[in-house]
Protein backbone atom coordinates (compact mmCIF):
# COMPACT_ATOMS: atom_id res chain seq x y z
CA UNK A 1 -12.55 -47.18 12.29
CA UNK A 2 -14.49 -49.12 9.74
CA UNK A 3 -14.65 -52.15 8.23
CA UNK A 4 -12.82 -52.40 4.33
CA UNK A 5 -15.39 -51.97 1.83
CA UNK A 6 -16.59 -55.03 -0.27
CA UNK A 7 -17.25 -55.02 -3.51
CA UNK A 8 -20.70 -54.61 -4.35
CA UNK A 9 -22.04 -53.07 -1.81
CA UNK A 10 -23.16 -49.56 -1.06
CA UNK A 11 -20.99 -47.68 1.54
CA UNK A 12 -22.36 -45.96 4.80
CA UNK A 13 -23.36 -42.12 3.94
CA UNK A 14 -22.22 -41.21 7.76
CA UNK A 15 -18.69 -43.01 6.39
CA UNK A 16 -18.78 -41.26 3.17
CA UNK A 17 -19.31 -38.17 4.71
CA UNK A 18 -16.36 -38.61 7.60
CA UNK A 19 -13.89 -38.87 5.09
CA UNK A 20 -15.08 -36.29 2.56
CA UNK A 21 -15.23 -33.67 5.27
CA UNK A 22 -11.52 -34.83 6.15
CA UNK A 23 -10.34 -34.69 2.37
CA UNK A 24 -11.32 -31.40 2.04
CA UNK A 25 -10.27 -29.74 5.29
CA UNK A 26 -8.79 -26.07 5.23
CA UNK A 27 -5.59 -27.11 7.03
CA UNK A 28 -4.69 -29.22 4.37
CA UNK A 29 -5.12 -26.70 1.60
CA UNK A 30 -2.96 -24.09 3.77
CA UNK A 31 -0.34 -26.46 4.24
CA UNK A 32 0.10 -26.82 0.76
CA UNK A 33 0.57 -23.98 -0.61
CA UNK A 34 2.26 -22.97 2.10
CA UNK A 35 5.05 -25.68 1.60
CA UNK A 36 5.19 -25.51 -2.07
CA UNK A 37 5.68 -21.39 -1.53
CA UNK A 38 8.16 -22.21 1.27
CA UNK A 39 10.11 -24.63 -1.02
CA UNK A 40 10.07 -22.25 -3.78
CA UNK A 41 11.78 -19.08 -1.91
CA UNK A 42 14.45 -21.78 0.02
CA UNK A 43 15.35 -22.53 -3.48
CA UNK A 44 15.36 -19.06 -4.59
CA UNK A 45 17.42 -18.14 -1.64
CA UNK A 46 20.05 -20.51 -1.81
CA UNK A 47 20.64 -19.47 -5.31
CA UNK A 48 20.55 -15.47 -4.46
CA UNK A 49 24.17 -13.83 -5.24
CA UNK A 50 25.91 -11.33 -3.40
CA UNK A 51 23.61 -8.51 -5.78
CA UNK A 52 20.37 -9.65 -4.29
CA UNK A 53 21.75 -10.42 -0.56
CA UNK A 54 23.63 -6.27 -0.37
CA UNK A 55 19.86 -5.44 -1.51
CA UNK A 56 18.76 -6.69 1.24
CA UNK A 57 20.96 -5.25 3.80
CA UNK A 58 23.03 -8.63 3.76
CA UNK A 59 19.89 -10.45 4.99
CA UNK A 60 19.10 -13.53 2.71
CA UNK A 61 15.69 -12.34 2.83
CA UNK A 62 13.84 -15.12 0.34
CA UNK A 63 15.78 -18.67 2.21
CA UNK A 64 14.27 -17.07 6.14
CA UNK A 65 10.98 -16.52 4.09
CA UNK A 66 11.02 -20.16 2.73
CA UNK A 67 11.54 -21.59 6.06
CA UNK A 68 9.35 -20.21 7.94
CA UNK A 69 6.83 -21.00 5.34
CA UNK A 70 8.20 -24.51 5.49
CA UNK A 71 7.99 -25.15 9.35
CA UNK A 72 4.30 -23.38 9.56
CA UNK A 73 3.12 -25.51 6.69
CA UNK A 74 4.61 -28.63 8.98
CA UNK A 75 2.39 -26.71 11.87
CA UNK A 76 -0.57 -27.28 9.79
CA UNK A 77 0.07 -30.87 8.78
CA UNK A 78 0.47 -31.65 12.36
CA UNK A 79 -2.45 -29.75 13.41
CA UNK A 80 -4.59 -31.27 10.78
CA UNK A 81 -3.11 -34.93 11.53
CA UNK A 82 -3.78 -34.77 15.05
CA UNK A 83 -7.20 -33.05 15.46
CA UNK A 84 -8.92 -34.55 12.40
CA UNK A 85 -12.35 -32.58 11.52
CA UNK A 86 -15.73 -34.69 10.72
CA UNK A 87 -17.74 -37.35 12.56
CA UNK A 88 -15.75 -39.70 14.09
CA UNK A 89 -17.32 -43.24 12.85
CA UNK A 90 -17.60 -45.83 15.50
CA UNK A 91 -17.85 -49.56 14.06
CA UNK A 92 -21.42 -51.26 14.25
CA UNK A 93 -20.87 -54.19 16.64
């Protein structure tokens, strides 16, 4: 890792770079919306009445949606979290 950044000076491009290509990985993005989609239809199903669950064929249809949406976007955080992308910065001794 590197050192904290002082005030007044320029930072390292190759540092710069590291963490802009880890700010804007994919994985992160998908995990997102992913969770805010899966959060959305668990809410949705636990408010679905008996009308929308004999639609269904008794299956509450939206909450098994939502989490599996939920646990895959926790796939992708973990994913992401433990095989970051970018150059991997090495501190100048």
């Amino acid at each position: 890792m590197s050192k904290p950044l002082e005030p007044g000076r320029p930072q390292d491009t190759v540092v710069t770079g590291s963490r802009m290509a880890r700010l804007f990985d994919l994985r992160y993005v998908i995990a997102g919306l992913l969770g805010v989609y899966g959060v959305v239809l668990v809410i949705r199903g636990l408010l679905d009445g008996p009308e929308q669950l004999a639609r269904a064929a008794g299956t509450a249809v939206n909450l098994w949606t939502g989490i599996g949406l939920v646990v895959v976007s926790v796939i992708f955080l973990v994913w992401a979290r433990t095989r970051p992308l970018g150059i991997e910065v090495e501190e100048a001794e």
